[in-house]
C-alpha atoms as a PDB file:
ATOM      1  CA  UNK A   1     -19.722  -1.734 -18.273  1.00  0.00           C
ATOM      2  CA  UNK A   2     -19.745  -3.928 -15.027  1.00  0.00           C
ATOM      3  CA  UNK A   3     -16.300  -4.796 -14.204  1.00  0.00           C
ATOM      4  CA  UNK A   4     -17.585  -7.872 -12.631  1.00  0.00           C
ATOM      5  CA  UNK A   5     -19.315  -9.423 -15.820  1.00  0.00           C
ATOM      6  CA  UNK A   6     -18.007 -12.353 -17.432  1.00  0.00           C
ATOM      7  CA  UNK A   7     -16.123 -11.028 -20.671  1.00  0.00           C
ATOM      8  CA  UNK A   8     -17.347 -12.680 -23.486  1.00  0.00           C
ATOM      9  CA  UNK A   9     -14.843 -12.192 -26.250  1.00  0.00           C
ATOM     10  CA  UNK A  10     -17.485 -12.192 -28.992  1.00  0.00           C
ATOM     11  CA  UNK A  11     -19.446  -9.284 -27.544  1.00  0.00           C
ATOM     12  CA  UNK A  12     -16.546  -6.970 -26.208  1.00  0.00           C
ATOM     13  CA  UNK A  13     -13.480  -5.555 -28.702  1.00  0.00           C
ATOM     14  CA  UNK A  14     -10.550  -7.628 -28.410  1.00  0.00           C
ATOM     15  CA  UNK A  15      -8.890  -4.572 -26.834  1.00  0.00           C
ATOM     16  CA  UNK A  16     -11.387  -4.088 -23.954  1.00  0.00           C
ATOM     17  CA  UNK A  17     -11.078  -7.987 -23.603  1.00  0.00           C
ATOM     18  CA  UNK A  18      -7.044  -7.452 -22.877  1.00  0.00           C
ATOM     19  CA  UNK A  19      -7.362  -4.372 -20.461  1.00  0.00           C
ATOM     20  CA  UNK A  20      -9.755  -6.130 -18.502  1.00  0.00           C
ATOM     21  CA  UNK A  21      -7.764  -9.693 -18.524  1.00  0.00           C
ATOM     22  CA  UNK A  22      -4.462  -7.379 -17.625  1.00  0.00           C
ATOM     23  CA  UNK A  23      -7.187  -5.088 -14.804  1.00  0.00           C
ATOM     24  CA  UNK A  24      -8.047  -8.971 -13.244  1.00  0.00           C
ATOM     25  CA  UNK A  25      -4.599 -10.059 -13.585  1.00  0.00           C
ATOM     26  CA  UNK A  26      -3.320  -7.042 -11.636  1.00  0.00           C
ATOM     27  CA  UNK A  27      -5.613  -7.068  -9.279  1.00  0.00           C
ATOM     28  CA  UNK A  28      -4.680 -10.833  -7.647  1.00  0.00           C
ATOM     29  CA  UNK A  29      -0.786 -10.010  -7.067  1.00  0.00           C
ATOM     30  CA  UNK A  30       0.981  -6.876  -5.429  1.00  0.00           C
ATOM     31  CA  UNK A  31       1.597  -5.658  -9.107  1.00  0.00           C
ATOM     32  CA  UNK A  32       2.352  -1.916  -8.248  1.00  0.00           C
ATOM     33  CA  UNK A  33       4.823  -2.986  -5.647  1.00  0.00           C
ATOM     34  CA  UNK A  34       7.105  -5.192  -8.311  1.00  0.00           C
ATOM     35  CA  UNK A  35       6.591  -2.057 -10.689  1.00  0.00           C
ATOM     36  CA  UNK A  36       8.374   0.318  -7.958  1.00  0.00           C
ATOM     37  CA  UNK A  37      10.902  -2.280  -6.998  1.00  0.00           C
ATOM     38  CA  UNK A  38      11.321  -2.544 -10.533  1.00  0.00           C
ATOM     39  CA  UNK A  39      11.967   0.882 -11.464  1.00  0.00           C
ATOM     40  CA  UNK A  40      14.413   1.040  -8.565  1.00  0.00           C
ATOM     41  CA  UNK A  41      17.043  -1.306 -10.237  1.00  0.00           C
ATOM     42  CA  UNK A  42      17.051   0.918 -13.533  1.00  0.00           C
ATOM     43  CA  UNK A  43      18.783   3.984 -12.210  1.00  0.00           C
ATOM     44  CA  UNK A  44      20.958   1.995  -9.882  1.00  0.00           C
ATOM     45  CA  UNK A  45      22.358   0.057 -12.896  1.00  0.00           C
ATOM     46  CA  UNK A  46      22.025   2.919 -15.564  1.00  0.00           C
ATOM     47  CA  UNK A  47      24.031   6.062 -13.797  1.00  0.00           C
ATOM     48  CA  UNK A  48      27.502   4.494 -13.032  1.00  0.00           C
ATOM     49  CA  UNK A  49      27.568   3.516 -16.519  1.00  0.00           C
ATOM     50  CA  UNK A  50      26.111   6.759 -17.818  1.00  0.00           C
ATOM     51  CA  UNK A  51      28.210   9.523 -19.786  1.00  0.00           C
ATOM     52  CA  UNK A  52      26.358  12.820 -19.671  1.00  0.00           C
ATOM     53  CA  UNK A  53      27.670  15.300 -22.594  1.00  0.00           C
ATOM     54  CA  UNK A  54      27.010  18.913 -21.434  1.00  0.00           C
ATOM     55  CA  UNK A  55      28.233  21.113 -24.550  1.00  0.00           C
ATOM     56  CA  UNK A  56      32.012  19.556 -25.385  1.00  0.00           C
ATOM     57  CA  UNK A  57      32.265  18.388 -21.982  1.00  0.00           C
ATOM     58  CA  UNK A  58      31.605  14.790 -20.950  1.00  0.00           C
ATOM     59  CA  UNK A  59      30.668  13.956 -17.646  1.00  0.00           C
ATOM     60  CA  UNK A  60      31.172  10.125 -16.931  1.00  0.00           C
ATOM     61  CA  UNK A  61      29.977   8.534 -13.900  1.00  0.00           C
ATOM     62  CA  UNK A  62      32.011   5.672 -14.197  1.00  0.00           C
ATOM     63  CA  UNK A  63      33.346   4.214 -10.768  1.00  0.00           C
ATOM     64  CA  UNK A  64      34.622   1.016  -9.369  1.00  0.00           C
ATOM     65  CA  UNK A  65      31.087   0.411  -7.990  1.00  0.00           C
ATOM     66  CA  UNK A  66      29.740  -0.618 -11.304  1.00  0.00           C
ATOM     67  CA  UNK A  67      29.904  -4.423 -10.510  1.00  0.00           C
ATOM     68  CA  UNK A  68      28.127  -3.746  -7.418  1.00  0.00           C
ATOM     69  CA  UNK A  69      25.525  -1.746  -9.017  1.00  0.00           C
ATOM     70  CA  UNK A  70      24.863  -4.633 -11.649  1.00  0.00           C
ATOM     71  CA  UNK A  71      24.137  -6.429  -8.939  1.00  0.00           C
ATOM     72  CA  UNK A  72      22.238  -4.363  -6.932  1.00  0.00           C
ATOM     73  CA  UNK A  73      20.227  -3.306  -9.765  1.00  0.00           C
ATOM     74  CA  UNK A  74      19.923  -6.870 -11.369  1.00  0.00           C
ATOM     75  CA  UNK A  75      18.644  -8.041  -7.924  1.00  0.00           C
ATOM     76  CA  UNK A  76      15.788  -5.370  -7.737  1.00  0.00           C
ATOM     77  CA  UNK A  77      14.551  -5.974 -11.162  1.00  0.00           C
ATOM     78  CA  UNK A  78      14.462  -9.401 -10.596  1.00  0.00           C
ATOM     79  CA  UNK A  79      12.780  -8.998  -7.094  1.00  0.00           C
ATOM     80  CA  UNK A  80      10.113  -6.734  -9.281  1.00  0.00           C
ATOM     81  CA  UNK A  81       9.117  -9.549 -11.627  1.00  0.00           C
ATOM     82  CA  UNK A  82       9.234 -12.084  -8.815  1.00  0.00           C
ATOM     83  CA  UNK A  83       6.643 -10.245  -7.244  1.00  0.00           C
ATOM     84  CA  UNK A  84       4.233 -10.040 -10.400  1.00  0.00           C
ATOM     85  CA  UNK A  85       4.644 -13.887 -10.836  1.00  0.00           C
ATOM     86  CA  UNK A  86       5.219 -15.310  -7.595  1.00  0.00           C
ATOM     87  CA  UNK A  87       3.033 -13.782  -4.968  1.00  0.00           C
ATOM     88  CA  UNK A  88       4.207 -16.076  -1.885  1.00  0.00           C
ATOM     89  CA  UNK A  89       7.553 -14.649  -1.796  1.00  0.00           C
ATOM     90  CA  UNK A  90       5.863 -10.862  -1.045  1.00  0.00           C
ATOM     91  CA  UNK A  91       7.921 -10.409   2.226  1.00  0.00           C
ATOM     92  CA  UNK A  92      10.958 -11.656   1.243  1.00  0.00           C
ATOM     93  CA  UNK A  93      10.974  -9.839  -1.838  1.00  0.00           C
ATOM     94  CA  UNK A  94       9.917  -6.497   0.381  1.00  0.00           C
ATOM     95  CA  UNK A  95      12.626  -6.842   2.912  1.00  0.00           C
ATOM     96  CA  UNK A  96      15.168  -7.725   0.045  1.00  0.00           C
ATOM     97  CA  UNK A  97      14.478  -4.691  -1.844  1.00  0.00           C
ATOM     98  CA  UNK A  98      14.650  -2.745   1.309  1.00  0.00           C
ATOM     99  CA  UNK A  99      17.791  -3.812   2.546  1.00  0.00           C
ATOM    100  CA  UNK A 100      19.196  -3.906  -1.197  1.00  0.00           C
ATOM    101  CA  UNK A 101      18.088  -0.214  -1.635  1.00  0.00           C
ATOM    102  CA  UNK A 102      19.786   0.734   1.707  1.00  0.00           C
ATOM    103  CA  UNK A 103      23.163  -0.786   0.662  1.00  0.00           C
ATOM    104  CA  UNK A 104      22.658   0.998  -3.179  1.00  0.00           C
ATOM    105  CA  UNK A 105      23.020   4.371  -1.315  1.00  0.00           C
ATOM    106  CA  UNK A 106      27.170   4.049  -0.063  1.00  0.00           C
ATOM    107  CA  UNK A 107      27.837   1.450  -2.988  1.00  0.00           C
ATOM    108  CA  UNK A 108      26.091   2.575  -5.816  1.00  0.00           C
ATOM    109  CA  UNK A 109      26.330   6.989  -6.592  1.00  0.00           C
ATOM    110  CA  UNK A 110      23.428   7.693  -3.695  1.00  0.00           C
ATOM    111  CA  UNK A 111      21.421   4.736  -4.568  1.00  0.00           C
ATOM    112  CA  UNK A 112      21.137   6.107  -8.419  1.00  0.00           C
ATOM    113  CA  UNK A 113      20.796   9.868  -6.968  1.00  0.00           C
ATOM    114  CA  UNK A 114      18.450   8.967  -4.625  1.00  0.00           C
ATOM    115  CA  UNK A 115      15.980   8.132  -7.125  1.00  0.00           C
ATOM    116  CA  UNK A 116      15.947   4.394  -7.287  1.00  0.00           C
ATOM    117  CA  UNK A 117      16.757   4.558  -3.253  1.00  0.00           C
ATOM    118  CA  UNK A 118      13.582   6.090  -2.590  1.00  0.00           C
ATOM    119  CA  UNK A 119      11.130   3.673  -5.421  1.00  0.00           C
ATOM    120  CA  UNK A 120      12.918   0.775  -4.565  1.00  0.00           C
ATOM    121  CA  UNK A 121      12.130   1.959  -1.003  1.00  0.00           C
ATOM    122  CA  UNK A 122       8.602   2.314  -2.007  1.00  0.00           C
ATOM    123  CA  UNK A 123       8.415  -1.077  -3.656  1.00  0.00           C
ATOM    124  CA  UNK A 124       9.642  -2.754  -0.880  1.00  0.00           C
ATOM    125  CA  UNK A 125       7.022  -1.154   1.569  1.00  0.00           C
ATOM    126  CA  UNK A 126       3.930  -1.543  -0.764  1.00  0.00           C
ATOM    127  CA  UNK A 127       5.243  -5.260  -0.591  1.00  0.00           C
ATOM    128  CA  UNK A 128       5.334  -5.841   2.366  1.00  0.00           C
ATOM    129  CA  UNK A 129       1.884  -4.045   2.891  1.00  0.00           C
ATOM    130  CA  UNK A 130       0.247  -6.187   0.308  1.00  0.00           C
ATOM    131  CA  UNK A 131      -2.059  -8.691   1.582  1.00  0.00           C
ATOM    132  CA  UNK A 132      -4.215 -11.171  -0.842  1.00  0.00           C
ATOM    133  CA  UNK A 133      -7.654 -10.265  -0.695  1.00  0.00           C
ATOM    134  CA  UNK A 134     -10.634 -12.611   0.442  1.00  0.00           C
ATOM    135  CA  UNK A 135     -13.488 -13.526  -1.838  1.00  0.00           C
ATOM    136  CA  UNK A 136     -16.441 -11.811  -0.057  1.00  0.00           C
ATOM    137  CA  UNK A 137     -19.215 -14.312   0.699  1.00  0.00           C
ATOM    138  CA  UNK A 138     -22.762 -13.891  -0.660  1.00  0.00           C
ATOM    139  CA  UNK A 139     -25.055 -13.900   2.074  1.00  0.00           C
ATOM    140  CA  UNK A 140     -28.479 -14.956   1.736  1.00  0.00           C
ATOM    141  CA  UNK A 141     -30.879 -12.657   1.356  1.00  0.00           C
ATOM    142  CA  UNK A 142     -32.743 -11.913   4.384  1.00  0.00           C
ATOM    143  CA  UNK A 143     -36.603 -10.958   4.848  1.00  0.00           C
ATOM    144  CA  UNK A 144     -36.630  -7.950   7.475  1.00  0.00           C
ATOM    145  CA  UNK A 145     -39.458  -7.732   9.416  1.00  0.00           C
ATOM    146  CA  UNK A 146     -41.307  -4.987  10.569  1.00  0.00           C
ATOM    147  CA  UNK A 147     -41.129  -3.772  14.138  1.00  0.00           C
ATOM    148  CA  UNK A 148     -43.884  -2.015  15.345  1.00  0.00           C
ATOM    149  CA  UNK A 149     -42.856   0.489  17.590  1.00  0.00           C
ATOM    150  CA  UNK A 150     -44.071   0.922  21.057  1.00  0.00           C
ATOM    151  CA  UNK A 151     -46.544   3.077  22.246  1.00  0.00           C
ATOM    152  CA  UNK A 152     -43.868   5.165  24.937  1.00  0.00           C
ATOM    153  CA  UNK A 153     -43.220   8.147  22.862  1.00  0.00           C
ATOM    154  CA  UNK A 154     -39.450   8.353  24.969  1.00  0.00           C
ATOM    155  CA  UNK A 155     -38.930   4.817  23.506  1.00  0.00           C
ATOM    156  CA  UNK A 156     -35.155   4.850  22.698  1.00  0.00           C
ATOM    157  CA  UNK A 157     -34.335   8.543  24.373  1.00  0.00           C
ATOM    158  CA  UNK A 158     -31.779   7.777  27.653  1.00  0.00           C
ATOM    159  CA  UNK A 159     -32.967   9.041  30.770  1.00  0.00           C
ATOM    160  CA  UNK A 160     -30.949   9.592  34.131  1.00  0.00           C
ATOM    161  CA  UNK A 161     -28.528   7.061  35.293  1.00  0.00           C
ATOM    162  CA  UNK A 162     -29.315   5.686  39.523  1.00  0.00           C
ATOM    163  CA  UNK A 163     -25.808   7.269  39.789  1.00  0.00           C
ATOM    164  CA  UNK A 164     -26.221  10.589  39.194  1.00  0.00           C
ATOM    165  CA  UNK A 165     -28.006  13.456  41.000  1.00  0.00           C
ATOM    166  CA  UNK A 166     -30.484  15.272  40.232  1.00  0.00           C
ATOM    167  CA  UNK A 167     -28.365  19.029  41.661  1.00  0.00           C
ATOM    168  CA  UNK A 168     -24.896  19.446  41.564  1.00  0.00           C
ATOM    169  CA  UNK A 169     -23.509  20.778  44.909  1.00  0.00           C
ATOM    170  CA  UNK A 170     -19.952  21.703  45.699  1.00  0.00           C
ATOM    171  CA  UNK A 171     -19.099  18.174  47.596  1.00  0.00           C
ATOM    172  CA  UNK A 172     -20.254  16.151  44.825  1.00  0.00           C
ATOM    173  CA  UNK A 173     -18.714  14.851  41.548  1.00  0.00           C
ATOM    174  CA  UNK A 174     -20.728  16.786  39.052  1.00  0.00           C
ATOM    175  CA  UNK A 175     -19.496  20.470  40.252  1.00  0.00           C
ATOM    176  CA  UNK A 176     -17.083  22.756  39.192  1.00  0.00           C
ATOM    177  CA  UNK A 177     -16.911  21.286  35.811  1.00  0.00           C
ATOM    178  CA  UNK A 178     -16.417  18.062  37.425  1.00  0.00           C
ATOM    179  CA  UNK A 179     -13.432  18.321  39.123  1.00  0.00           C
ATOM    180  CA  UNK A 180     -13.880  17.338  42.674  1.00  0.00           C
ATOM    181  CA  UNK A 181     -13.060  19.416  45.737  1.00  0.00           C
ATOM    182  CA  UNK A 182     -10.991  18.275  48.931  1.00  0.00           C
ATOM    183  CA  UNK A 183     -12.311  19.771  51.714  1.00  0.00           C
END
């Protein structure tokens, strides 16, 4: 199937019609950056809050950083779907969820244990990196025509430049590799 084909919804299933609405709707917006910045809020909100039961023993992660991880989190997830909806605000959104995973590491348990430090990180890169792409233009098509070639059999093959001698002696250039020698 020829991705760039019109979809016709009468021709196609109406589940090949979706993946390739949601393929052309990905491709116009920096969609896996907002899915990284995205996943960077979860663990940032979700391990302060967490209670991890090992056997009878209940670890909870509770600290008075909680607020600030709501916040931190909240902000990236947010950033995330701004990106997928609102492509203009790509660098803002990529510095914010830099600087916003930087401050998660001292406020928030390591920035969720380093895990939503490092895809916020990512999503805040890819962001920035994202550029819209331009339409390539169809260019008329273009009779060639045929060269006949001259009759010099060396036509094309580079001969010797005025410059350069035809032996290589010790004073000149050329010798010893062509380092040259003083004296």
């Amino acid at each position: 199937m020829n991705p760039q084909a019109p979809v016709h919804a009468a021709d196609e299933h109406w589940l090949t019609v979706m993946r390739l609405r949601f393929r052309a709707w990905r491709g116009n917006r920096p969609f896996w950056a907002g899915l990284f910045t995205l996943l960077g809020g979860v663990p940032i909100i979700y391990f302060p809050f967490a209670d991890i039961r090992l056997a009878n023993v209940t670890l909870a992660m509770a600290t008075t950083s909680g607020s600030v991880s709501l916040i931190l989190g909240g902000l990236l997830i947010t950033l995330g779907i701004g990106l997928w909806f609102q492509q203009g605000i790509r660098v803002f959104a990529g510095v914010a969820a830099i600087l916003l995973a930087l401050v998660s590491i001292p406020k928030s348990n390591l920035g969720g244990f380093f895990i939503g430090f490092l895809t916020a990180m990512i999503g805040g890169c890819l962001a920035l990196a994202w550029a819209p792409g331009v339409p390539a233009e169809e260019e008329p098509e273009q009779v060639e025509a045929t060269e006949v070639p001259p009759a010099d059999p060396f036509y094309g093959v580079p001969g010797p430049r005025d410059t350069e001698t035809a032996y290589a002696t010790e004073t000149t250039a050329h010798a010893d590799g062509g380092r040259n020698s003083a004296g």
